[in-house]
Every structure is written in structure tokens, then in C-alpha cells.
N, C-alpha and C. Protein backbone atom coordinates (compact mmCIF):
# COMPACT_ATOMS: atom_id res chain seq x y z
N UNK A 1 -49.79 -28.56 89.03
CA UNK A 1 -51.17 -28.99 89.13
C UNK A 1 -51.46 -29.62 90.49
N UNK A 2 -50.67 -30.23 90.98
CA UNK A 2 -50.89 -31.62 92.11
C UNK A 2 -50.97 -30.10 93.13
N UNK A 3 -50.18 -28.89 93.46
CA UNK A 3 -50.33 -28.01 94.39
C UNK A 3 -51.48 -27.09 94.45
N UNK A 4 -51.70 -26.92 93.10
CA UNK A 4 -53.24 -26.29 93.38
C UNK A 4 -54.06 -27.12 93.59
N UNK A 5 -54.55 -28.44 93.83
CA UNK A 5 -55.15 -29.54 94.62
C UNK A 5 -54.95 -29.70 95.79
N UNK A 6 -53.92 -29.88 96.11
CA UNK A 6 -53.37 -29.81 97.54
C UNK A 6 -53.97 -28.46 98.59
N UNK A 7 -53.86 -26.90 97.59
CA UNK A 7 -53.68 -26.30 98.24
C UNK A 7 -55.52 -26.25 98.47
N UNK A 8 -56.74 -26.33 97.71
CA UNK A 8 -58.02 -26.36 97.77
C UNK A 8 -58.46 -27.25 98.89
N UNK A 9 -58.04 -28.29 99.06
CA UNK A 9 -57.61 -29.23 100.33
C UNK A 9 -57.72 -29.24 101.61
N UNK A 10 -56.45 -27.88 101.70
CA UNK A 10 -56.13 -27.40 102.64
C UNK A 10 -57.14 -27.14 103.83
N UNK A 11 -57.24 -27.29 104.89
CA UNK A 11 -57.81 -26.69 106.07
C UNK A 11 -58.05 -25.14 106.41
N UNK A 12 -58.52 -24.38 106.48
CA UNK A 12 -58.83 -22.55 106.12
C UNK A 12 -58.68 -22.11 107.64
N UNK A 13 -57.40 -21.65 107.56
CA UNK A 13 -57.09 -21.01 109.00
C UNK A 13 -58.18 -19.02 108.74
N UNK A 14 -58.32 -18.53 109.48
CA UNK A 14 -58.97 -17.09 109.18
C UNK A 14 -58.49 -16.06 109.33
N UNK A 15 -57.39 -16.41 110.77
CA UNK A 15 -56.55 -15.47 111.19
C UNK A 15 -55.38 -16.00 112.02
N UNK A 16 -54.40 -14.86 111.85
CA UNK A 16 -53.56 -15.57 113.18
C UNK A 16 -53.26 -13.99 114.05
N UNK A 17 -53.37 -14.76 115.38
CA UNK A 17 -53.75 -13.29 116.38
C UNK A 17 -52.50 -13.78 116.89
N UNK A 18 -51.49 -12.70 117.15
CA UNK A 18 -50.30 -12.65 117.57
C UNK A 18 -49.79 -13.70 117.55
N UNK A 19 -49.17 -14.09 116.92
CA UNK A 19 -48.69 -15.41 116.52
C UNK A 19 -49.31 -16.65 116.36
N UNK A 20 -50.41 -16.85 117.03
CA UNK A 20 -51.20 -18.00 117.23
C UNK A 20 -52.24 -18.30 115.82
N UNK A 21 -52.42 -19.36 115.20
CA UNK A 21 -53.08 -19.42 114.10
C UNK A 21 -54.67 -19.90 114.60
N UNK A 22 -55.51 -19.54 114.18
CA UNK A 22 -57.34 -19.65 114.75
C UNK A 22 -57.93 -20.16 113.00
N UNK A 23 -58.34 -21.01 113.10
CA UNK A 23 -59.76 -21.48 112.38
C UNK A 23 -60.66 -20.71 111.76
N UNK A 24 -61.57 -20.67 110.86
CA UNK A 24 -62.40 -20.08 110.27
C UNK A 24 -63.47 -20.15 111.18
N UNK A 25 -64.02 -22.03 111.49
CA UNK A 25 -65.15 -22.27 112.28
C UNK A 25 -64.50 -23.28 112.80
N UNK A 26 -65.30 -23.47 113.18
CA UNK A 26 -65.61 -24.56 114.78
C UNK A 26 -66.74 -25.20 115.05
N UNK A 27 -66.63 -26.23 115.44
CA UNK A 27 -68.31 -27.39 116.15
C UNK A 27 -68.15 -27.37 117.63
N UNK A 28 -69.71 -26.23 117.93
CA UNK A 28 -70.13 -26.61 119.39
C UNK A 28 -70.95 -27.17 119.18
N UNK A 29 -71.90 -27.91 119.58
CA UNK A 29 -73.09 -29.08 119.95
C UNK A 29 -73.63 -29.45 118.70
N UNK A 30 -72.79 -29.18 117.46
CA UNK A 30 -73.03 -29.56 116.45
C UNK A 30 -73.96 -28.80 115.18
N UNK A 31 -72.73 -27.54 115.93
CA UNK A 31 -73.26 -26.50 114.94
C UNK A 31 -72.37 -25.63 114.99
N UNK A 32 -72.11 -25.36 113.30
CA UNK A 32 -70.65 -24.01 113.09
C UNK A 32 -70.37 -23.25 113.81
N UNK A 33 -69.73 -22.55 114.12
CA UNK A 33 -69.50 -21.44 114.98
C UNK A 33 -68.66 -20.40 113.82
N UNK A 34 -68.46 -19.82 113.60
CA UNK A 34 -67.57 -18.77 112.73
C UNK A 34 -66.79 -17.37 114.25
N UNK A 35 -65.40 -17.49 113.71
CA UNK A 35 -64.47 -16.64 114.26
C UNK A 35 -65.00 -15.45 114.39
N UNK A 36 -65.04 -14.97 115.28
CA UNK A 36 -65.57 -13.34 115.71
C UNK A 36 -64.46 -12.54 115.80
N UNK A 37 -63.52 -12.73 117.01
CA UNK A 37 -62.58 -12.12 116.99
C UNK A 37 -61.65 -12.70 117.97
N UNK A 38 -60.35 -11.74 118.07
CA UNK A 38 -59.41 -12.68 119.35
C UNK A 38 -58.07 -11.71 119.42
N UNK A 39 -57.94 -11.87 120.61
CA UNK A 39 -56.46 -11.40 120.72
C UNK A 39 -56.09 -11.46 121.93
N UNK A 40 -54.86 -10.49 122.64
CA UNK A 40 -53.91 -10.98 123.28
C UNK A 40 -53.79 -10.69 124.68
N UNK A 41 -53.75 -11.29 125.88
CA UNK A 41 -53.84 -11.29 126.88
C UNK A 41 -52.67 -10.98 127.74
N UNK A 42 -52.18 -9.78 127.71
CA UNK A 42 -51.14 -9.35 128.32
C UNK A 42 -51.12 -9.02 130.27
N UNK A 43 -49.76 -9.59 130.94
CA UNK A 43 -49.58 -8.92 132.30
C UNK A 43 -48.47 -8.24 132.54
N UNK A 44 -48.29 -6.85 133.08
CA UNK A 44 -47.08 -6.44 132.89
C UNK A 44 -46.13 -6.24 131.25
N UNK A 45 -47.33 -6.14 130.73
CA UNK A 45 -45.75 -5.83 129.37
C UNK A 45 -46.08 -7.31 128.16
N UNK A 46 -46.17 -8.82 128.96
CA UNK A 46 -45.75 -9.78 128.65
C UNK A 46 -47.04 -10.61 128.15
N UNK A 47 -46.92 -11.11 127.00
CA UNK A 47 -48.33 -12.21 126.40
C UNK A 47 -48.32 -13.27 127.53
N UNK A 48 -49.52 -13.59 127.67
CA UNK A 48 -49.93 -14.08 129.03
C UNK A 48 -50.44 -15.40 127.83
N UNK A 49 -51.50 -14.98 127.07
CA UNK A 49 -52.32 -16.05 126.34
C UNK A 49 -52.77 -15.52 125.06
N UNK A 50 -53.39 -16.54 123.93
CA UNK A 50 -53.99 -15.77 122.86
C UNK A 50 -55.61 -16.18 122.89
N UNK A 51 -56.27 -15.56 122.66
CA UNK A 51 -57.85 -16.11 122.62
C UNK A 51 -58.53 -15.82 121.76
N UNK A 52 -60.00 -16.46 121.38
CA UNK A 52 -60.99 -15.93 120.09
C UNK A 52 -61.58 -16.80 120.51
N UNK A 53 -62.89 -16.15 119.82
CA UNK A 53 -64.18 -16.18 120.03
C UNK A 53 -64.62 -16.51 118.83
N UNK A 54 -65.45 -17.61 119.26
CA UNK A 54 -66.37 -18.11 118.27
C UNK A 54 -68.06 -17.96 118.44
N UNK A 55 -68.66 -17.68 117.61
CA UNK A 55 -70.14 -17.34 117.55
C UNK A 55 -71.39 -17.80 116.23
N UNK A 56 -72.56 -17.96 116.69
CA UNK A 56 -73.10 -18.56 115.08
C UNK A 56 -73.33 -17.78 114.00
N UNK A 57 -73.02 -16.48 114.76
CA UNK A 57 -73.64 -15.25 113.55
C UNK A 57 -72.28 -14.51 114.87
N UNK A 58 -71.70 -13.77 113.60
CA UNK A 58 -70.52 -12.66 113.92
C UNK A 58 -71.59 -11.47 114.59
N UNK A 59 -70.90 -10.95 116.24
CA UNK A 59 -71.61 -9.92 116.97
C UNK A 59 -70.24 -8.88 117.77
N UNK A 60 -70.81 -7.56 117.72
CA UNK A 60 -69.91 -6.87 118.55
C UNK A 60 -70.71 -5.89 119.71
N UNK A 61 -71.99 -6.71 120.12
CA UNK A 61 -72.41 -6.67 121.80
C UNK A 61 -72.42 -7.34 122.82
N UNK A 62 -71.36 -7.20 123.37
CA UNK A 62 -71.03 -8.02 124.45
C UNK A 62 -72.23 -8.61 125.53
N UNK A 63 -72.57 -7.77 125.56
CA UNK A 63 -73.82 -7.89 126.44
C UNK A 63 -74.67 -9.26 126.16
N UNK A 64 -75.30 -8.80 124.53
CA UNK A 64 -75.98 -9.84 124.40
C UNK A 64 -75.19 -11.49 124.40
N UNK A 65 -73.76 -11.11 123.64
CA UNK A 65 -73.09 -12.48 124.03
C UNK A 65 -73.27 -13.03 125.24
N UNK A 66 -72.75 -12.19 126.38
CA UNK A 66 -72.61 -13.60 127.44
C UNK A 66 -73.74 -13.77 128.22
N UNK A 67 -74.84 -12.97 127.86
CA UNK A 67 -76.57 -13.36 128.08
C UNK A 67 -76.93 -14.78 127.59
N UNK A 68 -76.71 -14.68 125.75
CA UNK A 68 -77.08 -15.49 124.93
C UNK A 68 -77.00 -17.05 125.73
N UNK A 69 -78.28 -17.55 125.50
CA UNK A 69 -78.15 -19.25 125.72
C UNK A 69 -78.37 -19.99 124.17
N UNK A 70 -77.34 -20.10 123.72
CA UNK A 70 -76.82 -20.65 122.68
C UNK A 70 -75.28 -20.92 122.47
N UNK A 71 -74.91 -22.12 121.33
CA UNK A 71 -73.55 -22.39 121.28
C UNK A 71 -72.83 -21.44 120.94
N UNK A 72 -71.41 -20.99 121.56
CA UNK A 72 -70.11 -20.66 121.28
C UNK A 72 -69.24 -21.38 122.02
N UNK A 73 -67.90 -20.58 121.21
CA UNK A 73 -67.06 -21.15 122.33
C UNK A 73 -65.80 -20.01 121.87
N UNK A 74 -64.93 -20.08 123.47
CA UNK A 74 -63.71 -19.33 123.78
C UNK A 74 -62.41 -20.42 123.33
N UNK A 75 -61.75 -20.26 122.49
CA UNK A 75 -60.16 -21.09 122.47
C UNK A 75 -59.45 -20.29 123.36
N UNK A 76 -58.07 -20.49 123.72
CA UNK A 76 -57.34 -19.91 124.81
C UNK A 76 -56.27 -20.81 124.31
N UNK A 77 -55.07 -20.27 123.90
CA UNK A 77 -53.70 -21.02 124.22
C UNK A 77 -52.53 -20.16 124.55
N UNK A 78 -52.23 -20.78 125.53
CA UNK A 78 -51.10 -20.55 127.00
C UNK A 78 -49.62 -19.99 125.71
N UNK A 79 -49.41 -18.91 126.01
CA UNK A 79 -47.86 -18.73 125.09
C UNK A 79 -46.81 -18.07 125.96
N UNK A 80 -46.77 -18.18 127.27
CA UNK A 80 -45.90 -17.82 127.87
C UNK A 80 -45.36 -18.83 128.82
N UNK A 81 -44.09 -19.23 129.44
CA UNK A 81 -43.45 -20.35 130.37
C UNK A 81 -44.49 -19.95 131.83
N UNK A 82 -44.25 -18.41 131.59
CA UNK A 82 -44.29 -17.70 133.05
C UNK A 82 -45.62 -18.19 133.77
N UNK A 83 -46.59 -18.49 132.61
CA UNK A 83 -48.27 -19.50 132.95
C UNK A 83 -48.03 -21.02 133.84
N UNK A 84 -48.35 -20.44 135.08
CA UNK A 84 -48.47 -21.39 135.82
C UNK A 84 -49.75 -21.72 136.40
N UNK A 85 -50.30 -22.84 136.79
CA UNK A 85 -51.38 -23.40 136.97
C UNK A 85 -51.86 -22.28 138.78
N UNK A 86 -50.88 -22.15 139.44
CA UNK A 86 -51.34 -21.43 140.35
C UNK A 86 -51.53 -19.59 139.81
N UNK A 87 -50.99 -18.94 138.95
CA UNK A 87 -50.83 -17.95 138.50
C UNK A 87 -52.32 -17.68 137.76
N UNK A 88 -52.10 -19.01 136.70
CA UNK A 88 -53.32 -19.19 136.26
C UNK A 88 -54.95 -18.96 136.88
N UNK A 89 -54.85 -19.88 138.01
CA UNK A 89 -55.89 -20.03 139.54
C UNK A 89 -56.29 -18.46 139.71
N UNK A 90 -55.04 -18.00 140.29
CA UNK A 90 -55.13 -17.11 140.40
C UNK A 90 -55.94 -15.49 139.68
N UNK A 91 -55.78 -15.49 138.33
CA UNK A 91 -55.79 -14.74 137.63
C UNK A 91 -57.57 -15.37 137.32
N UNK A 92 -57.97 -16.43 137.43
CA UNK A 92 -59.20 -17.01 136.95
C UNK A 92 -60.06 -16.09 137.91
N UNK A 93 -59.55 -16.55 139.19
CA UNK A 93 -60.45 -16.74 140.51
C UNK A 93 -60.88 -14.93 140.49
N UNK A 94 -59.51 -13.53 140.20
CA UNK A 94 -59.93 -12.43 139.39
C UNK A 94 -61.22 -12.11 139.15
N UNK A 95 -60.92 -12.92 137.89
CA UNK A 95 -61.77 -12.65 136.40
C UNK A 95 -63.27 -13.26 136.75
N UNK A 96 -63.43 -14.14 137.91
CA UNK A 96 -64.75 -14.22 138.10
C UNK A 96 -65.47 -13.31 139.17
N UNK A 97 -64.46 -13.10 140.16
CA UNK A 97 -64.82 -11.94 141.09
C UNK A 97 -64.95 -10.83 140.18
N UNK A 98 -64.77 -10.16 139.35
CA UNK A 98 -64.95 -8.74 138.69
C UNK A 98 -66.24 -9.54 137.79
N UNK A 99 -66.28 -10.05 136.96
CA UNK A 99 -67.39 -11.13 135.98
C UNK A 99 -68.80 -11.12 136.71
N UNK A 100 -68.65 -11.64 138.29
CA UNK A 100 -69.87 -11.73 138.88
C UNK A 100 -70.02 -10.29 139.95
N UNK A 101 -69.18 -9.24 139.95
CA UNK A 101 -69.11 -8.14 140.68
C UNK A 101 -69.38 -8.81 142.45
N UNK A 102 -68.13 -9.82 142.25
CA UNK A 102 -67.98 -10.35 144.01
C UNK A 102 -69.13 -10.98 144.55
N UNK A 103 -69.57 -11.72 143.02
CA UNK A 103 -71.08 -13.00 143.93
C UNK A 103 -70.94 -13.97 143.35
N UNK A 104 -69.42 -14.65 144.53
CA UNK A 104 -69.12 -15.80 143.33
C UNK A 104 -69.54 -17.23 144.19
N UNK A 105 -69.89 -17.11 145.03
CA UNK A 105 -70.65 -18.32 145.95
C UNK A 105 -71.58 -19.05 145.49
N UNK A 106 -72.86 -18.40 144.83
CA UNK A 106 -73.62 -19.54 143.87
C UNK A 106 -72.95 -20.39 142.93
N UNK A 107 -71.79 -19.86 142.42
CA UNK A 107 -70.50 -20.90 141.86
C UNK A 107 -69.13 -21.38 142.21
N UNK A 108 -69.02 -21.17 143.49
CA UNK A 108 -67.75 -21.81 143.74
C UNK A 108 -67.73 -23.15 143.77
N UNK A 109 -68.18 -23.92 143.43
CA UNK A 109 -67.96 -25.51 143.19
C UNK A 109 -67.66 -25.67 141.96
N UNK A 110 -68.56 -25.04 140.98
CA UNK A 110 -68.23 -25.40 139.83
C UNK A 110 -67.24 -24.26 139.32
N UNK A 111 -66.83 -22.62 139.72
CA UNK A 111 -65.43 -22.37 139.67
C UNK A 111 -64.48 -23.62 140.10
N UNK A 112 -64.43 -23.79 141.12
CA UNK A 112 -63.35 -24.85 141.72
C UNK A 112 -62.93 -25.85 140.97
N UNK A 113 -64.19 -26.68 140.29
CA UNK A 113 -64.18 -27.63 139.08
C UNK A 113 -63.25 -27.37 137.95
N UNK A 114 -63.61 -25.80 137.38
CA UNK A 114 -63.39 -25.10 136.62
C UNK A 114 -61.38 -24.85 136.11
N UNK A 115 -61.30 -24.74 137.20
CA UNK A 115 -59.87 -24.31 138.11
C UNK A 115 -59.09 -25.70 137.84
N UNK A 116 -59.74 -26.80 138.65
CA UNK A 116 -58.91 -27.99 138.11
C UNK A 116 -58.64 -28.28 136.79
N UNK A 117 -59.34 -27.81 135.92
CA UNK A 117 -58.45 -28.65 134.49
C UNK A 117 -57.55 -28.34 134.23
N UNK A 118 -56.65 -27.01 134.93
CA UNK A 118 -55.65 -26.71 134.73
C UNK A 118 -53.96 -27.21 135.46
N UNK A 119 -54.73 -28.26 136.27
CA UNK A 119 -53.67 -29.11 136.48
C UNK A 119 -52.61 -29.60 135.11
N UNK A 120 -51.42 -28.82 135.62
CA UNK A 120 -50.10 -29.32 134.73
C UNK A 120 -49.93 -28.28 133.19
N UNK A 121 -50.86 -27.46 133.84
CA UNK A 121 -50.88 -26.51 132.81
C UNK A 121 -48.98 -26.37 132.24
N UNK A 122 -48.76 -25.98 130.73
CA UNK A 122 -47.72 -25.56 130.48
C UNK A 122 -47.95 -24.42 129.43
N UNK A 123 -46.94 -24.08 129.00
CA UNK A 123 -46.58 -23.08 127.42
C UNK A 123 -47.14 -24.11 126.62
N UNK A 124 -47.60 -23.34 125.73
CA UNK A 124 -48.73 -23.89 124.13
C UNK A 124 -49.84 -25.13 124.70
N UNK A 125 -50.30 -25.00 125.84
CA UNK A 125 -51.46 -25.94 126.03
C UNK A 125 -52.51 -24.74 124.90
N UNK A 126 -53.63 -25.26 124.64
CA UNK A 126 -54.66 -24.82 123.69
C UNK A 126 -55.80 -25.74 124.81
N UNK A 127 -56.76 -24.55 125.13
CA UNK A 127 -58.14 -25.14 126.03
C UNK A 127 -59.45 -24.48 125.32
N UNK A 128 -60.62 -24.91 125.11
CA UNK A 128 -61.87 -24.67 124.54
C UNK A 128 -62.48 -24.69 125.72
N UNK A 129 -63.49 -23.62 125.30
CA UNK A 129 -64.59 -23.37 126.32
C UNK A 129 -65.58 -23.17 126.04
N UNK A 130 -66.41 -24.69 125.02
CA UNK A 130 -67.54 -24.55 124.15
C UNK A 130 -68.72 -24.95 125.34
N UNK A 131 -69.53 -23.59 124.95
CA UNK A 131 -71.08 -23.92 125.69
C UNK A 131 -71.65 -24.12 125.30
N UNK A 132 -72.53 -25.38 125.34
CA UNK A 132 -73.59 -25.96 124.64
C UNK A 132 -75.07 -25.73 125.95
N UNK A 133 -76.17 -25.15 125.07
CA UNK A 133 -77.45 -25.19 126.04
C UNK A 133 -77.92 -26.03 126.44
N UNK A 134 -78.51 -26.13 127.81
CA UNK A 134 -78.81 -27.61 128.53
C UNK A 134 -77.41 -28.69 128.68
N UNK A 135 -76.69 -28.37 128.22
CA UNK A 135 -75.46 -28.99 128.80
C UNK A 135 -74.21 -28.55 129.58
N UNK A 136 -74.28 -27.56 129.38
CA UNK A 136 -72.89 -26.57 130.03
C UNK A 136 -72.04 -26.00 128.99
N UNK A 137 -70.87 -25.97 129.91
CA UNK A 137 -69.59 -25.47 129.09
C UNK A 137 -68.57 -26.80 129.19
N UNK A 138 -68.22 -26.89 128.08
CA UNK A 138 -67.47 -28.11 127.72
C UNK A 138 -66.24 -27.62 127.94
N UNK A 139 -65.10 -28.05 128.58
CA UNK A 139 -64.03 -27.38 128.41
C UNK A 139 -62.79 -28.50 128.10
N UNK A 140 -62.19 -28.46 127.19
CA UNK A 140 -61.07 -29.05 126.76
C UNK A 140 -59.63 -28.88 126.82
N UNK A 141 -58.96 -29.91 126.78
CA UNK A 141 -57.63 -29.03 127.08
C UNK A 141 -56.62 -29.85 125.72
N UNK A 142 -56.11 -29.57 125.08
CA UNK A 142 -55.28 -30.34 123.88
C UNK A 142 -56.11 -31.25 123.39
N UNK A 143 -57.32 -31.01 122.97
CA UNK A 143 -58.41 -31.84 122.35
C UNK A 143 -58.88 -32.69 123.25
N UNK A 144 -58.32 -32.94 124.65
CA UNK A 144 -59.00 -33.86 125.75
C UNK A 144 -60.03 -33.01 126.06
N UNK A 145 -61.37 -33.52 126.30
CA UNK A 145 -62.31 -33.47 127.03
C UNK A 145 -62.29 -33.47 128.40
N UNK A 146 -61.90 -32.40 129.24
CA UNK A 146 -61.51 -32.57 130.71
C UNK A 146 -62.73 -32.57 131.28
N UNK A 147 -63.68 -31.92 131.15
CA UNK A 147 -64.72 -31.64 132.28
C UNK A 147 -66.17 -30.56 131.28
N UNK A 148 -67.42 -31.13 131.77
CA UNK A 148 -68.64 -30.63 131.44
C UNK A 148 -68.88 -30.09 132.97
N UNK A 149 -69.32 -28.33 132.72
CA UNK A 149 -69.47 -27.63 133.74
C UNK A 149 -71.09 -27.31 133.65
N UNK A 150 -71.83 -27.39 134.33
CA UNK A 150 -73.67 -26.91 134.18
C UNK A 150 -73.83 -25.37 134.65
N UNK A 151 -74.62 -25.47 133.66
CA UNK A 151 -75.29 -23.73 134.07
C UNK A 151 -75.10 -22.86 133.28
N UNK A 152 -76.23 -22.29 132.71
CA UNK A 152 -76.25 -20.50 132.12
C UNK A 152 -75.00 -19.88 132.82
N UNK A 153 -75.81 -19.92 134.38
CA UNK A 153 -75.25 -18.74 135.00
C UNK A 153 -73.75 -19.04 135.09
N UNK A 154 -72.96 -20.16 135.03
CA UNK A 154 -71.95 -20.19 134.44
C UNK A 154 -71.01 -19.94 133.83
N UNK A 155 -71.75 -20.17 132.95
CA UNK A 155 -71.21 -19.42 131.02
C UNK A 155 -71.17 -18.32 130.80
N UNK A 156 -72.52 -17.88 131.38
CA UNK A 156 -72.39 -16.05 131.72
C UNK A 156 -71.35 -15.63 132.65
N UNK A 157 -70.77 -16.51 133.47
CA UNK A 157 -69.62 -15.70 134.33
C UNK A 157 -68.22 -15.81 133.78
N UNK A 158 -68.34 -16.96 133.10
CA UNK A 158 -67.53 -17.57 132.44
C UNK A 158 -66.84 -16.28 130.82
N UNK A 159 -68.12 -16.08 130.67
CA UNK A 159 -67.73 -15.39 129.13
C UNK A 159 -67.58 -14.28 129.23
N UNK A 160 -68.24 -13.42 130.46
CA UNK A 160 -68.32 -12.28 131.45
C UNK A 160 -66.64 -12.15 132.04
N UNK A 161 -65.85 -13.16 132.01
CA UNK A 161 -64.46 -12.58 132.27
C UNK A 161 -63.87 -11.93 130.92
N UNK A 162 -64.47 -12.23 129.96
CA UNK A 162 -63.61 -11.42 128.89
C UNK A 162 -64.28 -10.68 128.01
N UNK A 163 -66.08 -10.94 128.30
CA UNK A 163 -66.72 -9.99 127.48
C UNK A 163 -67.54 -9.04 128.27
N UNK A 164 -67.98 -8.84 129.78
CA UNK A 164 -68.31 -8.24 130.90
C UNK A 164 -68.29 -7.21 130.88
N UNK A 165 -68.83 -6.52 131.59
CA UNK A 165 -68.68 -4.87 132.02
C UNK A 165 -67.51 -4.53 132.61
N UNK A 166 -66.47 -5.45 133.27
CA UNK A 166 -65.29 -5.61 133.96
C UNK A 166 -64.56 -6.45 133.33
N UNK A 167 -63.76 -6.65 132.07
CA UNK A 167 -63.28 -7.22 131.58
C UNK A 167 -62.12 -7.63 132.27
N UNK A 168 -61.13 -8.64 132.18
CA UNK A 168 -59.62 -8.65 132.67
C UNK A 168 -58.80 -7.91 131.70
N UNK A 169 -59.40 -7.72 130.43
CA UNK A 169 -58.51 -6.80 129.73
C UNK A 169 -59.41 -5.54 128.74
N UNK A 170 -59.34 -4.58 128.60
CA UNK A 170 -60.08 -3.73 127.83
C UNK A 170 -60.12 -4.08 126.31
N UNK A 171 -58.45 -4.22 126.27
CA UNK A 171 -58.55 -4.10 124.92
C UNK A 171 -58.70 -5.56 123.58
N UNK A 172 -58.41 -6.59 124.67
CA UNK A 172 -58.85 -8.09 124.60
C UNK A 172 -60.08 -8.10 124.39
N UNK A 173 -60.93 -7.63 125.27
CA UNK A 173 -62.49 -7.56 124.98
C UNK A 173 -62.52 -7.03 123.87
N UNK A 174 -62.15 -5.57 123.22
CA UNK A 174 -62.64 -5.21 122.03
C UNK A 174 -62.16 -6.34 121.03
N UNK A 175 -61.08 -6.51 121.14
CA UNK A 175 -60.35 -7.12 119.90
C UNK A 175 -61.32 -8.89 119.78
N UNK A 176 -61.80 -9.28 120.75
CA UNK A 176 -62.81 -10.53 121.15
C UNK A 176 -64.02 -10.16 119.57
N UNK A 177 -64.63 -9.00 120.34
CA UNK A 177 -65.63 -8.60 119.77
C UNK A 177 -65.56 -8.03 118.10
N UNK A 178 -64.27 -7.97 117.77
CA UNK A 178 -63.85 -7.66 116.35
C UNK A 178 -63.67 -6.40 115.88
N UNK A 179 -63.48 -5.66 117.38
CA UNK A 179 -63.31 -4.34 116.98
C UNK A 179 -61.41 -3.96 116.88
């Protein structure tokens, strides 16, 4: 008896994307988000990271996602040693050059911003990248609150690295989107 109590209790994981366990929902600016989709961020062969997407209503048009000015948010956790904060940099700085098709100057400050929370990055850090409207993108790193970033156009470059016309990964994007 005491375990079927226990187990009603329980916290409702939804999925687990390659090893990594993800949530049902989530609170951006103080409103549910429900799991869309997520998966795995490979370089060379090797899991780089795991990610999912959270949204208020489940969608599989990218487009309109990283248009949308409303709450979501991206989780991201680091599952490889080989993730290094410059590798990392690196691979960001990418994903916004292809994201903004090489017009990344109206944001290089707040890329740059962006870039720093990853100071000391390691294996199994877990970072959020909840956008809230009129406030930015919140980005967290192990439940710390590192840094509030401003701007649509932001978030759109921001969400545009993995849901974009130029994704960093093809099949990450689908699997994002729940296909």
C-alpha cells in the first residue's frame, strides 16, 4: 500500500532521450511548458549533449517556433568529458553564424554574454534556455541563474541554432520537433 502512494507522488519524468531523463513540463515566466521533443547532439561519431524542447502547446514547425514571442525553453546537458568550454565557444559561435546566415554583429555582445556562462563548463552540467517575452532568455546552469539575455532577435538566433533553416544538426532538429 505505502508504494502505491509513494509511487502517485512521484515526480513524472516523460522521456529519457539517450540516456538523459527530461520532465513532462516545466515553468517559464510562469507558465507550463510541456516536452515537445529532444535528442542527441553528436560530433564525429560521439554524444556531444542531450537536449529538449519545451513549448505551451506541442508544435512540429520550426519556423513558427523560433519566430514565436512567447515562453519556451531549451534544456541542454553536457554528457561527454570531451565538452570543453572553448570547444563549446566554439561550436556556439557556429551555430549562430549558420542561425543568423553570418549577421551576427547586431549580437555580438550579447552572444559574448551568452558564451560566458559557460565558464567551467564540465560532463553532466544541465543549462536552460527559458525565454520569457519582454524579458529575454534566461539561461541557467545547474539550477543557478547565470545571466538574463534581451531580445526577440536573440531567442530567434538562439533557438534558430537548433530549430533554423541551418540547423547544427539535421536530425536533432527533427527529433527537437518530435518527429
Amino acid at each position: 500500500m505505502l508504494s502505491a502512494v509513494f509511487f502517485l507522488a512521484a515526480p513524472a519524468f516523460a522521456v529519457e532521450v539517450k540516456g538523459v531523463k527530461f520532465p513532462d513540463k516545466v515553468e517559464a515566466d510562469g507558465q507550463d511548458l510541456t516536452f515537445n521533443g529532444g535528442g542527441e547532439r553528436t560530433d564525429y561519431g560521439f554524444q556531444v549533449y542531450v537536449s529538449a524542447l519545451y513549448l505551451k502547446q506541442k508544435s512540429g514547425d520550426a519556423a513558427k517556433i523560433v519566430a514565436a514571442d512567447e515562453p519556451m525553453d531549451v534544456q541542454l546537458q553536457v554528457t561527454s568529458f570531451m565538452v570543453t568550454q572553448d570547444r563549446m565557444k566554439d561550436g556556439i559561435m557556429k551555430g549562430f553564424e549558420k542561425s543568423t546566415n553570418g549577421c551576427i554583429a547586431p549580437l555580438k555582445a550579447r552572444i559574448d554574454a551568452f558564451v560566458d556562462v559557460f565558464k567551467g563548463l564540465s560532463e553532466h552540467d544541465v543549462y536552460n534556455f527559458a525565454y520569457a517575452p519582454g524579458k529575454g532568455v534566461e539561461v541557467s546552469g545547474n539550477g543557478v541563474i547565470l545571466s538574463v539575455i534581451d531580445g526577440l532577435d536573440f531567442k530567434r538566433a538562439l533557438f534558430g541554432i537548433w530549430l533554423g533553416d541551418k540547423p547544427v544538426q539535421k536530425e536533432l532538429k527533427d527529433k527537437m520537433l518530435g518527429k
